[in-house]
N, C-alpha and C. Protein backbone atom coordinates (compact mmCIF):
# COMPACT_ATOMS: atom_id res chain seq x y z
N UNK A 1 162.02 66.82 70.57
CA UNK A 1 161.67 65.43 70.77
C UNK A 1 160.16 65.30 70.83
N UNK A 2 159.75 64.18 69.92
CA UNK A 2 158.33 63.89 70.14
C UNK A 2 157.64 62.56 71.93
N UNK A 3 156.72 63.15 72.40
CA UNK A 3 156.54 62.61 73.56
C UNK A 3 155.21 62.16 73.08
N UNK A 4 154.70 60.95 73.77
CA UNK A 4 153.10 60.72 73.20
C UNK A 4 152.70 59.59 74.46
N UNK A 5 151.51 60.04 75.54
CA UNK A 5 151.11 59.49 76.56
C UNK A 5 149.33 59.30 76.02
N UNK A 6 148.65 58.57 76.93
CA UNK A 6 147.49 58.38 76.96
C UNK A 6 146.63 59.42 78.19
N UNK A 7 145.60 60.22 77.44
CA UNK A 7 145.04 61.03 78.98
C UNK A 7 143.33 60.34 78.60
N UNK A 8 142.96 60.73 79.83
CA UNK A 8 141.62 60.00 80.23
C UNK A 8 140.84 61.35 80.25
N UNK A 9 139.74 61.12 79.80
CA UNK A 9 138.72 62.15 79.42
C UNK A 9 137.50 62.08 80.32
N UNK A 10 137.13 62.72 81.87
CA UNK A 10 136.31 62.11 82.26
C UNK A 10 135.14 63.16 81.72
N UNK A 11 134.32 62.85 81.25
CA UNK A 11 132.73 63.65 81.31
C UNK A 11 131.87 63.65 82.51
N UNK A 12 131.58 65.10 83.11
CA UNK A 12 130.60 64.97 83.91
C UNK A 12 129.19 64.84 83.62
N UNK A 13 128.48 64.73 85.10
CA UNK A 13 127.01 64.27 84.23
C UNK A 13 126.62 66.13 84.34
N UNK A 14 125.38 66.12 83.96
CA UNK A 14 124.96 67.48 83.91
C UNK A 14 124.69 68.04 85.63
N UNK A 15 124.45 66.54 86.27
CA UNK A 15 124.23 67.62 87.35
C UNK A 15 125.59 67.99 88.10
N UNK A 16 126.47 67.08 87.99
CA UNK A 16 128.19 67.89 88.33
C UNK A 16 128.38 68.82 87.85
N UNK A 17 127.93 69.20 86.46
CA UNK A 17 128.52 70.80 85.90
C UNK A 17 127.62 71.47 86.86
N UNK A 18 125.93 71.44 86.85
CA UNK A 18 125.76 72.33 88.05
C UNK A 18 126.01 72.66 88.78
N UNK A 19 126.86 72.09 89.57
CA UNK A 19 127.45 72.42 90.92
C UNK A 19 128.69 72.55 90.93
N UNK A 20 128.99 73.09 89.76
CA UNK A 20 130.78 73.28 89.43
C UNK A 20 131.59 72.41 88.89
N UNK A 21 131.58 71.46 88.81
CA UNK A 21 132.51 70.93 88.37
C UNK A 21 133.05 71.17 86.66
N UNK A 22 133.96 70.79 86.61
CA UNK A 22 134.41 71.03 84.89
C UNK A 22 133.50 70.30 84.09
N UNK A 23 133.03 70.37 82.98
CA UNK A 23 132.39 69.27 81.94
C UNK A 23 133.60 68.38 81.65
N UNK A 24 134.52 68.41 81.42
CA UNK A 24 135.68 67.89 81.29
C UNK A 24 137.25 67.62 82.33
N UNK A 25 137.19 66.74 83.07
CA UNK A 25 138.35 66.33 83.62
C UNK A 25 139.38 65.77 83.07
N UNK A 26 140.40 66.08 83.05
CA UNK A 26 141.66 65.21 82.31
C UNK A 26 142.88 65.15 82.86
N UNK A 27 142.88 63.30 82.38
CA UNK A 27 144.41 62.97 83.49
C UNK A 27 145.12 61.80 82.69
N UNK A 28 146.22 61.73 83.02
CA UNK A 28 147.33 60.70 82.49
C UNK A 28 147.60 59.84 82.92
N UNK A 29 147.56 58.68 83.16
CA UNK A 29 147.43 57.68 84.20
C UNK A 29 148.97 58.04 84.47
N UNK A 30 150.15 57.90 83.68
CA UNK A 30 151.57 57.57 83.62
C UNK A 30 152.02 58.53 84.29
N UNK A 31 151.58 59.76 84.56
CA UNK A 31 151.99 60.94 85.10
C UNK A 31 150.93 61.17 86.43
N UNK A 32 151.19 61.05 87.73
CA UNK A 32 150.11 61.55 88.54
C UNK A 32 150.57 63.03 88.89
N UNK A 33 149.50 63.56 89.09
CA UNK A 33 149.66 64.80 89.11
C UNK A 33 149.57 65.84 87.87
N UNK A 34 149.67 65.27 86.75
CA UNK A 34 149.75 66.10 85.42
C UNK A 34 147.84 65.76 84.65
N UNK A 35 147.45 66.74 85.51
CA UNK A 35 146.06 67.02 85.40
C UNK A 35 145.25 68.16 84.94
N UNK A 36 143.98 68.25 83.91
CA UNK A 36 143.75 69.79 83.67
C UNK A 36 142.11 69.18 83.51
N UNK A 37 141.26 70.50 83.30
CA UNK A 37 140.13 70.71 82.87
C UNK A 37 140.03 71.29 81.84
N UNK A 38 138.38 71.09 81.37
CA UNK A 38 138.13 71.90 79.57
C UNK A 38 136.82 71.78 79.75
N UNK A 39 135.97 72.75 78.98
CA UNK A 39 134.29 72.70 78.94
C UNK A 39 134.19 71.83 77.48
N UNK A 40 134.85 71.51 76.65
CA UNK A 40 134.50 70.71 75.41
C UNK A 40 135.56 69.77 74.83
N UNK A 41 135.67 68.89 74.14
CA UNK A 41 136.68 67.99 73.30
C UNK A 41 137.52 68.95 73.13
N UNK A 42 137.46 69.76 72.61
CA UNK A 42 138.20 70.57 71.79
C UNK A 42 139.25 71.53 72.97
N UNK A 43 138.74 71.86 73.54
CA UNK A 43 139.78 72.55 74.32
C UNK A 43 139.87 71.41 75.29
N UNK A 44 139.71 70.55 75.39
CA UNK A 44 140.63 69.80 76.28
C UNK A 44 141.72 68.97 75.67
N UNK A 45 141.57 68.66 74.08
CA UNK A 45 142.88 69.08 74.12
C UNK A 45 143.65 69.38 73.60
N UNK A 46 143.88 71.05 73.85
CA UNK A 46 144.57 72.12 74.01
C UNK A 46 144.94 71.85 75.37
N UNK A 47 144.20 71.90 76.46
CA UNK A 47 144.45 71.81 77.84
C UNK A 47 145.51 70.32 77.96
N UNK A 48 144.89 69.33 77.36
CA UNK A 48 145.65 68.34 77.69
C UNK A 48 147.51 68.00 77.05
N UNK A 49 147.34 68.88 75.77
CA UNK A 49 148.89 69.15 75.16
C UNK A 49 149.56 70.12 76.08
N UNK A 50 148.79 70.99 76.87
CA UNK A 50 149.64 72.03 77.44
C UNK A 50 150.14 71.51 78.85
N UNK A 51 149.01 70.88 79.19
CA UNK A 51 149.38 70.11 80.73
C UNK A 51 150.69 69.08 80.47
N UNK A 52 150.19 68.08 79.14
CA UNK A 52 151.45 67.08 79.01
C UNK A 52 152.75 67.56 78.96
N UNK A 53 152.79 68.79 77.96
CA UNK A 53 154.03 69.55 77.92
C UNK A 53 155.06 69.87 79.23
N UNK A 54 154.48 70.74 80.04
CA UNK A 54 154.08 71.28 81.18
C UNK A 54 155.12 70.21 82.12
N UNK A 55 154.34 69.28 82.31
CA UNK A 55 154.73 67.86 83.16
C UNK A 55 156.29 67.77 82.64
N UNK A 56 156.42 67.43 81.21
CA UNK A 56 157.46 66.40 80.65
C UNK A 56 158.92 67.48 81.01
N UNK A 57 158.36 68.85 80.30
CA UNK A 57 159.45 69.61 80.90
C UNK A 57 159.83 69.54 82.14
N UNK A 58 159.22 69.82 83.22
CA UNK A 58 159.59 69.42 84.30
C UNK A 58 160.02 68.52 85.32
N UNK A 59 159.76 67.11 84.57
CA UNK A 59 160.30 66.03 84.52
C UNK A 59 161.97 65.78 84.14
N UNK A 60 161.79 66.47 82.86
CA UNK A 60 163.35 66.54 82.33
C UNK A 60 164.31 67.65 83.00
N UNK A 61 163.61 68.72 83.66
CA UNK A 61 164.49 69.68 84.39
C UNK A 61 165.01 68.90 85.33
N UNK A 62 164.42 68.44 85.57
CA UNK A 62 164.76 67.29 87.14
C UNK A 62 165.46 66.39 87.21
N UNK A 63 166.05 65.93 85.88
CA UNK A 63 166.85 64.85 85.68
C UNK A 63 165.74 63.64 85.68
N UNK A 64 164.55 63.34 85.42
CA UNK A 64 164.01 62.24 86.02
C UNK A 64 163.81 61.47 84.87
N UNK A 65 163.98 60.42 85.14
CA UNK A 65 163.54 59.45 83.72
C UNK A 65 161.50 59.19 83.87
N UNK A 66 161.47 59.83 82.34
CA UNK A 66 159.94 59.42 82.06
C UNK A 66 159.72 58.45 82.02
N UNK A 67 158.35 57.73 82.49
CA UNK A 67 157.96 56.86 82.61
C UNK A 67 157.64 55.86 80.38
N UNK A 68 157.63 54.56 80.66
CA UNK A 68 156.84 53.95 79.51
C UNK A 68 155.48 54.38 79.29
N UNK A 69 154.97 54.89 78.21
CA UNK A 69 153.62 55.05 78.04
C UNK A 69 153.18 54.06 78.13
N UNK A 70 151.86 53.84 79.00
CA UNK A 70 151.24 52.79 79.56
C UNK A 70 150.34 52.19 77.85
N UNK A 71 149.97 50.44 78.04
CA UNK A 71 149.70 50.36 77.05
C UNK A 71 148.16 50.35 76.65
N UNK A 72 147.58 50.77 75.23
CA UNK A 72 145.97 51.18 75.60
C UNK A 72 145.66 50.29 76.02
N UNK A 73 145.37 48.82 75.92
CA UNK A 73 144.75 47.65 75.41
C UNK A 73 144.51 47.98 77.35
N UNK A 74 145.35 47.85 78.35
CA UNK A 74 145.53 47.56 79.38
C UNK A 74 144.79 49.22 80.07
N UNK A 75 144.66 49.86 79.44
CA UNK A 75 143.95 50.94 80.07
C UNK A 75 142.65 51.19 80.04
N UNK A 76 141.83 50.73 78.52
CA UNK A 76 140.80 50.71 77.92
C UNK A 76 139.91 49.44 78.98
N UNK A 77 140.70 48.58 79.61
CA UNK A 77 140.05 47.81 80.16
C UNK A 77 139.17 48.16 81.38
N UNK A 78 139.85 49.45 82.30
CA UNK A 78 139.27 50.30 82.79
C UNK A 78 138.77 51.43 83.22
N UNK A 79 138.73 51.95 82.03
CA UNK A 79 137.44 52.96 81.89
C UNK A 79 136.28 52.74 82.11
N UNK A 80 135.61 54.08 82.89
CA UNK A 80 134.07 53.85 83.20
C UNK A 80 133.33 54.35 81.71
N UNK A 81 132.24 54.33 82.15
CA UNK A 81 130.96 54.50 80.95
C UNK A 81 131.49 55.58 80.28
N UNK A 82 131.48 56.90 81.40
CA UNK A 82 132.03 58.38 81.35
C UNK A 82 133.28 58.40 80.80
N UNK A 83 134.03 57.95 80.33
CA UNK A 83 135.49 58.23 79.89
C UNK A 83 136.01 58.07 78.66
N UNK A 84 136.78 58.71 78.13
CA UNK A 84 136.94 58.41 77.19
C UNK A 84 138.86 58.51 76.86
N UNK A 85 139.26 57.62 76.34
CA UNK A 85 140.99 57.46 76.37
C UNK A 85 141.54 58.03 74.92
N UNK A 86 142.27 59.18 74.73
CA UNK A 86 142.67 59.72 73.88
C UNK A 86 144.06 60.18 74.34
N UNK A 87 144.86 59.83 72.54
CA UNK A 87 146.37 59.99 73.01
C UNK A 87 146.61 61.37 72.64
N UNK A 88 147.90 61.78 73.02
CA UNK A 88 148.11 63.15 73.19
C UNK A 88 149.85 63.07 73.00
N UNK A 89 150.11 63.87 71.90
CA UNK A 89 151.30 63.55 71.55
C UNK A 89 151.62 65.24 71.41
N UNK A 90 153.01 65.40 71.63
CA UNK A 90 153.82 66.93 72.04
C UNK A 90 155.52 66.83 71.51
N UNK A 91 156.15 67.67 71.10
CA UNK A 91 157.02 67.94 70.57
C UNK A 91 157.92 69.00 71.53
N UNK A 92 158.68 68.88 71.68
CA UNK A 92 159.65 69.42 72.70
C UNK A 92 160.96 69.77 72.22
């Protein structure tokens, strides 16, 4: 089965990576808790197909009904400067 959610891309500034933080935060609004990090676009997402995966299976082990993918128009409205909204679609 194909699954396809929206994850949020936060960018840190440079001085958060100094002090640890990921260059890349990533989260799903529709899913709390189904969260990962990445140092570039590119592996985040890898990180972010593996996290979505990750989630949905375990969702479905559980018997739980997945949520509606939230819609962009209504998500895009709040994003900060730093963010960026990219969909993420997985096969199961």
């Amino acid at each position: 089965m194909r699954f396809s959610y929206y994850a949020i891309f936060e960018y840190s500034s440079e001085e958060d990576i100094q002090n640890g933080i990921y260059p890349i935060g990533i989260y799903f609004p529709d899913f709390l808790g189904c969260v990962s990090g990445a140092d570039n676009t590119e592996h985040g997402l890898e990180m972010a197909k593996e996290s979505l995966s990750l989630h949905i299976e375990a969702e479905l082990a559980d018997k739980k009904q997945l949520p509606n993918p939230s819609d962009m128009e209504d998500l895009v409205k709040y994003l900060a400067p730093n963010e960026r909204l990219l969909r993420i679609t997985v096969d199961l």
